[in-house]
PDB file of N, CA and C in Angstrom:
ATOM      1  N   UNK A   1      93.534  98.082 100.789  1.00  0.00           N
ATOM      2  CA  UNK A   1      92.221  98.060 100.206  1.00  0.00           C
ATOM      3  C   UNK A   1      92.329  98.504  98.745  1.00  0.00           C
ATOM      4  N   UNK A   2      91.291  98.072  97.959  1.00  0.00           N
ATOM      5  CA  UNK A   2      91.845  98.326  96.532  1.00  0.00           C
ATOM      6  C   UNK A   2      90.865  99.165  95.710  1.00  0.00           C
ATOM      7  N   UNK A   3      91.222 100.293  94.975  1.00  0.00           N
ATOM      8  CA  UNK A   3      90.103 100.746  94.653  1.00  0.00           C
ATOM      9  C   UNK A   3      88.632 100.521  94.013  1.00  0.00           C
ATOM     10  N   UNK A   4      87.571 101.383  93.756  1.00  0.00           N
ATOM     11  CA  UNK A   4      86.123 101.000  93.074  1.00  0.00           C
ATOM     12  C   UNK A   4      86.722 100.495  92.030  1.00  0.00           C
ATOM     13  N   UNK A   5      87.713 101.022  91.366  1.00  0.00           N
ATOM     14  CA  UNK A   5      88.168 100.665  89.693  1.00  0.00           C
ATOM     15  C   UNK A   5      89.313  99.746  89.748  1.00  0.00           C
ATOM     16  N   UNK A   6      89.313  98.260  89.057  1.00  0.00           N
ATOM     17  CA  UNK A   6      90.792  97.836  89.069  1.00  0.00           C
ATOM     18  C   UNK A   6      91.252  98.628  88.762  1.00  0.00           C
ATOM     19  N   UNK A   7      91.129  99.808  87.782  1.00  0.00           N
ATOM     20  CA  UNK A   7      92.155 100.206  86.808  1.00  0.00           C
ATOM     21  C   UNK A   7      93.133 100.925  87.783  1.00  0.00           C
ATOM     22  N   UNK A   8      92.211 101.593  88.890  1.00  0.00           N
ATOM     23  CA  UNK A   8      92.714 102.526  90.101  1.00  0.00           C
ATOM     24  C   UNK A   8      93.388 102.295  91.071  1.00  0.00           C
ATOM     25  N   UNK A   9      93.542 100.818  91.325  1.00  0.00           N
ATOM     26  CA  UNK A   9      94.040 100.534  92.348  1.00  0.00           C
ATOM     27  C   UNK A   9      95.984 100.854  92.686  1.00  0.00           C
ATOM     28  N   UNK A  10      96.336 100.672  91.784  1.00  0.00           N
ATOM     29  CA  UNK A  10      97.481 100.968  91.477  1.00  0.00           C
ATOM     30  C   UNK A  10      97.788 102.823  91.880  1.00  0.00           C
ATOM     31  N   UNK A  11      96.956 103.711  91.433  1.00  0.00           N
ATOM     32  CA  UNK A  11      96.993 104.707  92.139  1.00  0.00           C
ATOM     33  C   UNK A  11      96.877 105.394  93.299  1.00  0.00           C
ATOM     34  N   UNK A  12      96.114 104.350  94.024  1.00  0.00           N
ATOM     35  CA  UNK A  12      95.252 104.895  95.262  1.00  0.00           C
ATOM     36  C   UNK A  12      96.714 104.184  95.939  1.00  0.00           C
ATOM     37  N   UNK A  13      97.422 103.431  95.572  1.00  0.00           N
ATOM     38  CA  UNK A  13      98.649 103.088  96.252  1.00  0.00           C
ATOM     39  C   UNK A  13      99.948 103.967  96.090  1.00  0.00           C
ATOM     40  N   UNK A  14      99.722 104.792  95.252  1.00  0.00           N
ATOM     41  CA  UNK A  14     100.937 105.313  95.388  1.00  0.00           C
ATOM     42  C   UNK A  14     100.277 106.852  95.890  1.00  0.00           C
ATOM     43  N   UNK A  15      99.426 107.160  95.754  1.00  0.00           N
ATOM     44  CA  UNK A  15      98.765 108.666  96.377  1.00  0.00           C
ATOM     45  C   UNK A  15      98.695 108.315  98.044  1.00  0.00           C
ATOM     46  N   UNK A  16      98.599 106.931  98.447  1.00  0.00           N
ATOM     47  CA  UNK A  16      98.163 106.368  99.963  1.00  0.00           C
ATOM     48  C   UNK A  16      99.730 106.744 100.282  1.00  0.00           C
ATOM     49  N   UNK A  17     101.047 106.370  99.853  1.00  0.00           N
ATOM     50  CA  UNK A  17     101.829 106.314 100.030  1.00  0.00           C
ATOM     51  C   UNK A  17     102.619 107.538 100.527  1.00  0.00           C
ATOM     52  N   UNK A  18     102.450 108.085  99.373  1.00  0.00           N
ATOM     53  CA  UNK A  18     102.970 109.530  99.240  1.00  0.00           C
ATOM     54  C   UNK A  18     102.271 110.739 100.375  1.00  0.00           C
ATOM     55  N   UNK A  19     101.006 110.385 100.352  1.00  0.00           N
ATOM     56  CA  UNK A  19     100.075 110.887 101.426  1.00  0.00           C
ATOM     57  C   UNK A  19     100.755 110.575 103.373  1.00  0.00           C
ATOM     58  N   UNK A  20     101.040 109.356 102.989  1.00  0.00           N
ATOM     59  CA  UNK A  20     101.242 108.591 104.369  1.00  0.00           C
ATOM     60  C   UNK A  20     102.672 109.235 104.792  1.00  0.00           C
ATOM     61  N   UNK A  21     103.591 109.548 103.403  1.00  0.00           N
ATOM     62  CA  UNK A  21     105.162 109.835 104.161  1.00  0.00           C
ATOM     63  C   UNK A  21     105.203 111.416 104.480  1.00  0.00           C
ATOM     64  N   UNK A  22     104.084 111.855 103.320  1.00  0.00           N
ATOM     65  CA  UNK A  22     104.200 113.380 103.796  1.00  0.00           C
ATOM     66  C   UNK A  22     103.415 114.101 104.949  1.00  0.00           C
ATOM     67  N   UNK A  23     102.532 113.364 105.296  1.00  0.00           N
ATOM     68  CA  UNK A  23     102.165 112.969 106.879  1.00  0.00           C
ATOM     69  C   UNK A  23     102.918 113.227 108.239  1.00  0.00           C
ATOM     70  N   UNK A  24     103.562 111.735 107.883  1.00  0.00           N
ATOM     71  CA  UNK A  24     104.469 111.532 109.262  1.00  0.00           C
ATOM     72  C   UNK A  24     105.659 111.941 108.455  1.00  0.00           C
ATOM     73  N   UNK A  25     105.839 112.660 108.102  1.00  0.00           N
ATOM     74  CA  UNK A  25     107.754 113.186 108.065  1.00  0.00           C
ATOM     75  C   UNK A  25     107.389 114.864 107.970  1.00  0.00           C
ATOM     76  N   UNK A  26     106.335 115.490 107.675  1.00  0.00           N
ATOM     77  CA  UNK A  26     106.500 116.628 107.515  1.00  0.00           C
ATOM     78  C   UNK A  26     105.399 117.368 108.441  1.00  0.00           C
ATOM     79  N   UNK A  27     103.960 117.031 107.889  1.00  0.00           N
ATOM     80  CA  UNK A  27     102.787 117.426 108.888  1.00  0.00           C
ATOM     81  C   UNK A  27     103.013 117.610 110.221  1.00  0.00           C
ATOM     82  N   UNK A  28     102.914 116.530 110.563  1.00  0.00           N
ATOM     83  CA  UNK A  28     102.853 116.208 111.709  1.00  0.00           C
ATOM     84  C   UNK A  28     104.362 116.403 113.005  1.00  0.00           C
ATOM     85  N   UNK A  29     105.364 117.194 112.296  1.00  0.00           N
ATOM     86  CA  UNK A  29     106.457 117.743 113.030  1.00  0.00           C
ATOM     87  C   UNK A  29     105.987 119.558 112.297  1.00  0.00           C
ATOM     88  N   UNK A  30     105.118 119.758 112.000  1.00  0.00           N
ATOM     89  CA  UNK A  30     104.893 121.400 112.270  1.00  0.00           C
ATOM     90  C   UNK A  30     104.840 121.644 111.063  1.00  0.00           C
ATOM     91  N   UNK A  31     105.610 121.158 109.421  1.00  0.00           N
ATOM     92  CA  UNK A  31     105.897 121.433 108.524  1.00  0.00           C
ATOM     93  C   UNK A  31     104.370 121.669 108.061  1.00  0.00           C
ATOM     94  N   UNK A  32     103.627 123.086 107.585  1.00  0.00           N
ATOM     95  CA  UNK A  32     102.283 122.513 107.133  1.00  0.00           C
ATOM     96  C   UNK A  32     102.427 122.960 105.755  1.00  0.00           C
ATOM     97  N   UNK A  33     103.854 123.214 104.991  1.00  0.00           N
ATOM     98  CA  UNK A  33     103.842 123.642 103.793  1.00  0.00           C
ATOM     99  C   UNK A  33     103.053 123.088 102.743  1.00  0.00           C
ATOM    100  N   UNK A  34     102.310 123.183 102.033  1.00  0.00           N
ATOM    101  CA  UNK A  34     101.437 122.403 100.932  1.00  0.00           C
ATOM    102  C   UNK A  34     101.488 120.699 100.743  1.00  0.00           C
ATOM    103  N   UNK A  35     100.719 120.061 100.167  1.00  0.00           N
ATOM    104  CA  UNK A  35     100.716 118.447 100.212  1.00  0.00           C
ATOM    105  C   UNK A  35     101.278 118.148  98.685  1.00  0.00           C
ATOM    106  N   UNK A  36     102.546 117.868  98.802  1.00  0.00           N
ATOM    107  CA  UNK A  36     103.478 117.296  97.876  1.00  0.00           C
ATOM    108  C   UNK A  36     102.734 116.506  96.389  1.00  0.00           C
ATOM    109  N   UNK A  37     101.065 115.875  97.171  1.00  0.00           N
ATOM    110  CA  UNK A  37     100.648 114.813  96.498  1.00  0.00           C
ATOM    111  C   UNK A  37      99.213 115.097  95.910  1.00  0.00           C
ATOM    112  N   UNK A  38      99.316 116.089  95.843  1.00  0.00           N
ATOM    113  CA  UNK A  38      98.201 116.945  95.601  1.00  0.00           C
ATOM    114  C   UNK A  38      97.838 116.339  94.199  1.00  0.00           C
ATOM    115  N   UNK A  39      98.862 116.121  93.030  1.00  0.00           N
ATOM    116  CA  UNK A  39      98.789 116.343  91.441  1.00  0.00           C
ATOM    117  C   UNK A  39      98.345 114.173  91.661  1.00  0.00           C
ATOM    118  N   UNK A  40      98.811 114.025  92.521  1.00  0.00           N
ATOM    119  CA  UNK A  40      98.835 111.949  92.295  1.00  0.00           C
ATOM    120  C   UNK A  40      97.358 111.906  92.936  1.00  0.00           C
ATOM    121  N   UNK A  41      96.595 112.783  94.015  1.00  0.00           N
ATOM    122  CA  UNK A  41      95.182 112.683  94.286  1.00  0.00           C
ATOM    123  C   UNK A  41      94.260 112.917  93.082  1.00  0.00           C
ATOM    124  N   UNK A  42      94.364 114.229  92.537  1.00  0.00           N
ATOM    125  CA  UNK A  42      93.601 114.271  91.210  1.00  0.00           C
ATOM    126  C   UNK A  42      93.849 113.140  90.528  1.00  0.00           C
ATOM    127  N   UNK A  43      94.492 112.346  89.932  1.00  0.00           N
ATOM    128  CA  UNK A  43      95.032 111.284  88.710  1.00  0.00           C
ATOM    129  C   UNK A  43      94.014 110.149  89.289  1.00  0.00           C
ATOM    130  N   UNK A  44      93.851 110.114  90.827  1.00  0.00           N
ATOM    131  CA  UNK A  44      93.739 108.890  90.974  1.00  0.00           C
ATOM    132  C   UNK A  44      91.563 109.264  91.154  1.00  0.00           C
ATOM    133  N   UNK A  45      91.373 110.294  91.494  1.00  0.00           N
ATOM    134  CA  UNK A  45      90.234 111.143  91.490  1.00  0.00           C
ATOM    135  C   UNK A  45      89.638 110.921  89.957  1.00  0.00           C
ATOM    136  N   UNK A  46      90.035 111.687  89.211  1.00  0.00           N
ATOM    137  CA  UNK A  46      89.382 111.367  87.755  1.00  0.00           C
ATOM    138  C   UNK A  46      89.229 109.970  87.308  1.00  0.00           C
ATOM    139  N   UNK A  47      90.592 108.654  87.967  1.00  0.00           N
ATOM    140  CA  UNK A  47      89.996 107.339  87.648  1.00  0.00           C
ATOM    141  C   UNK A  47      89.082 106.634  88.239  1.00  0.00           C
ATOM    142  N   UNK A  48      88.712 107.360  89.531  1.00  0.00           N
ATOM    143  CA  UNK A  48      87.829 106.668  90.322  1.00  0.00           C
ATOM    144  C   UNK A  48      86.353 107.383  89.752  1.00  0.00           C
ATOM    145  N   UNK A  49      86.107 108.723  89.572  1.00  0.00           N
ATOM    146  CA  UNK A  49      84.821 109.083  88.636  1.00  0.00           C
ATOM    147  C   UNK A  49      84.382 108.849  87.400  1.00  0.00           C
ATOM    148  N   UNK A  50      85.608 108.046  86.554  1.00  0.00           N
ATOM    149  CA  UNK A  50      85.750 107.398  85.198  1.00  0.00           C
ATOM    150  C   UNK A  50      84.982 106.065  85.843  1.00  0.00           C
ATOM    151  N   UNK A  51      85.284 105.429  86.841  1.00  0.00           N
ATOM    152  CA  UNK A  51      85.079 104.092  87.193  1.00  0.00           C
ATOM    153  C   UNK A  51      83.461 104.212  87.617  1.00  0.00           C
ATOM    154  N   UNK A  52      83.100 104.858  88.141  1.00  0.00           N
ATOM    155  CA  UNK A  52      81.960 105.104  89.135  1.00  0.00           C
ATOM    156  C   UNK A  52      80.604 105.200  87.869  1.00  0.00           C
ATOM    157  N   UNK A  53      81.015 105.747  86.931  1.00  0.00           N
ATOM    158  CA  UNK A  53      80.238 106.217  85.605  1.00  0.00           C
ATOM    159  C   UNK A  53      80.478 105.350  84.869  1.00  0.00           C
ATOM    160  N   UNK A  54      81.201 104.164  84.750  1.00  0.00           N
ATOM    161  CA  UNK A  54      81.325 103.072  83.902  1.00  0.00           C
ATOM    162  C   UNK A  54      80.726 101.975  84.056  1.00  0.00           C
ATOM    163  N   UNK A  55      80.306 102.083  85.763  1.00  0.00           N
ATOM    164  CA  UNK A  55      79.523 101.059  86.744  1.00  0.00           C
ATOM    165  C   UNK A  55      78.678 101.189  86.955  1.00  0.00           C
ATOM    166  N   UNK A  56      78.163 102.594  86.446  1.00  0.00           N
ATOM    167  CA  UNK A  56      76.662 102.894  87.130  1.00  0.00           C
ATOM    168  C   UNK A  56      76.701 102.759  88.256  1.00  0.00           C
ATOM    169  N   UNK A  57      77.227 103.322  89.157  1.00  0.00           N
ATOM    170  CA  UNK A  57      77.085 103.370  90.872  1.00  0.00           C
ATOM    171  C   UNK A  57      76.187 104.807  90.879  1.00  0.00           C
ATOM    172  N   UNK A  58      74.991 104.742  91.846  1.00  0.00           N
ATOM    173  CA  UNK A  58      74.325 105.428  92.061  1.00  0.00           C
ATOM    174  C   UNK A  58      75.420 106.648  92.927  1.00  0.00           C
ATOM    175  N   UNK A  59      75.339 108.209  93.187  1.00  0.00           N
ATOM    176  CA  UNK A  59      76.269 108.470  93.494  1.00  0.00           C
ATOM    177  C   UNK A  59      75.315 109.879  94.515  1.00  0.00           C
ATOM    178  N   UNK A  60      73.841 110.418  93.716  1.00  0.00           N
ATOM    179  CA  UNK A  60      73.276 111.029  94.036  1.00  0.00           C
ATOM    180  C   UNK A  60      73.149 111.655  95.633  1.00  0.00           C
ATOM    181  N   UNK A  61      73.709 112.939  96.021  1.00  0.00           N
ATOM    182  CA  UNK A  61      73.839 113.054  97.607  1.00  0.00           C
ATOM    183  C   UNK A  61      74.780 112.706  98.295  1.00  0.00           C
ATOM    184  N   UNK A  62      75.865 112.300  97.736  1.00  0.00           N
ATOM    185  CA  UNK A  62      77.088 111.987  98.049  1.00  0.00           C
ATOM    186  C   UNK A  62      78.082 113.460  97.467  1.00  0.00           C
ATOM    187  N   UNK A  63      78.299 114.092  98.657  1.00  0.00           N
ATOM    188  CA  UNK A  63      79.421 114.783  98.873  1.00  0.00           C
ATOM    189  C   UNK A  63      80.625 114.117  98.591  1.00  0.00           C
ATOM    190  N   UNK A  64      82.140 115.055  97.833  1.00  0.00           N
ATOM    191  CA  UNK A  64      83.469 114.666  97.488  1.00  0.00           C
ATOM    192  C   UNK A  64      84.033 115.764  98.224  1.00  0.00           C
ATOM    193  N   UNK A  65      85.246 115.394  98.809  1.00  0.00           N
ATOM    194  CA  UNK A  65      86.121 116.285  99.712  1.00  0.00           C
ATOM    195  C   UNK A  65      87.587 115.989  99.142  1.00  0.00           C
ATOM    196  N   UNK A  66      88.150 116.668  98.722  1.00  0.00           N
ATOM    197  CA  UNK A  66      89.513 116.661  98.444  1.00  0.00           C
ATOM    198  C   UNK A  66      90.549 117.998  98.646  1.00  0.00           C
ATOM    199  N   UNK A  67      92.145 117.919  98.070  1.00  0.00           N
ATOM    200  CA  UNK A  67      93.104 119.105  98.868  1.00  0.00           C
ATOM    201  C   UNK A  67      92.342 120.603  98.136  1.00  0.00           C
ATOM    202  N   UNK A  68      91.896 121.047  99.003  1.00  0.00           N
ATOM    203  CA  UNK A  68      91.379 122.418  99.207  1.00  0.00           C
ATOM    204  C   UNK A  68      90.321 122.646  99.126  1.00  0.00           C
ATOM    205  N   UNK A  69      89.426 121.872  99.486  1.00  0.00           N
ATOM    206  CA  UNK A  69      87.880 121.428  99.596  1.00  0.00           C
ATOM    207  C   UNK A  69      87.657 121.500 100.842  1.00  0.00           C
ATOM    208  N   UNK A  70      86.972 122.457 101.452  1.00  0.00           N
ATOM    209  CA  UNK A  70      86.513 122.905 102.634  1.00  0.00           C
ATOM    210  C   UNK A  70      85.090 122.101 102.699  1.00  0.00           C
ATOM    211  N   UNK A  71      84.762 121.409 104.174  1.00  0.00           N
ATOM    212  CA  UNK A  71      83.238 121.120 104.090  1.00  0.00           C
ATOM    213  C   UNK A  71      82.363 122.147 103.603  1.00  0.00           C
ATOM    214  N   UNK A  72      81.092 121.872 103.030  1.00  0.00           N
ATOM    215  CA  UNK A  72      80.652 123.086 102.435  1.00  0.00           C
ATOM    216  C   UNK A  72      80.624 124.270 101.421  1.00  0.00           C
ATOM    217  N   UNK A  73      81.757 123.831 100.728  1.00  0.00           N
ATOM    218  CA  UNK A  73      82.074 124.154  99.457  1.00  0.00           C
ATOM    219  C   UNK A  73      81.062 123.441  98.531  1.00  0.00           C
ATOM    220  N   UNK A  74      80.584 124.432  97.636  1.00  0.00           N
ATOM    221  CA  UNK A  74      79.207 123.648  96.860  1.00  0.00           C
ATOM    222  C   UNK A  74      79.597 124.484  95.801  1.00  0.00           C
TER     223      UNK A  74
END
């Protein structure tokens, strides 16, 4: 799937990636040491809120959850 932003799409593939191996090779065998991909989520985060504000996408009431974002964090 490709991101809101062409410009993004290219990121959301390599954060999907990196996300996906540190997943199944580390998570998910017990390892819960920090997410490797933490710094490639932000990069791809600021292009998708660059994109969203360039498009005028209404956004109002829409909650963002990302690494260390607890539900309910306001």
């Amino acid at each position: 799937m490709n991101s809101v932003g062409e410009g993004c799409t290219d990121l959301k593939r390599e954060y999907d990636q990196c996300f996906n191996r540190w997943f199944a090779e580390k998570f998910l065998k017990g390892d819960r040491s920090g997410d490797p991909c933490t710094e490639m989520f932000k990069k791809y985060q600021h292009c998708v809120q660059k994109a969203i504000k360039e498009k005028d996408i209404p956004i109002d009431g829409v909650e963002f959850m990302g690494p260390n974002k607890e539900k309910g964090d306001r």
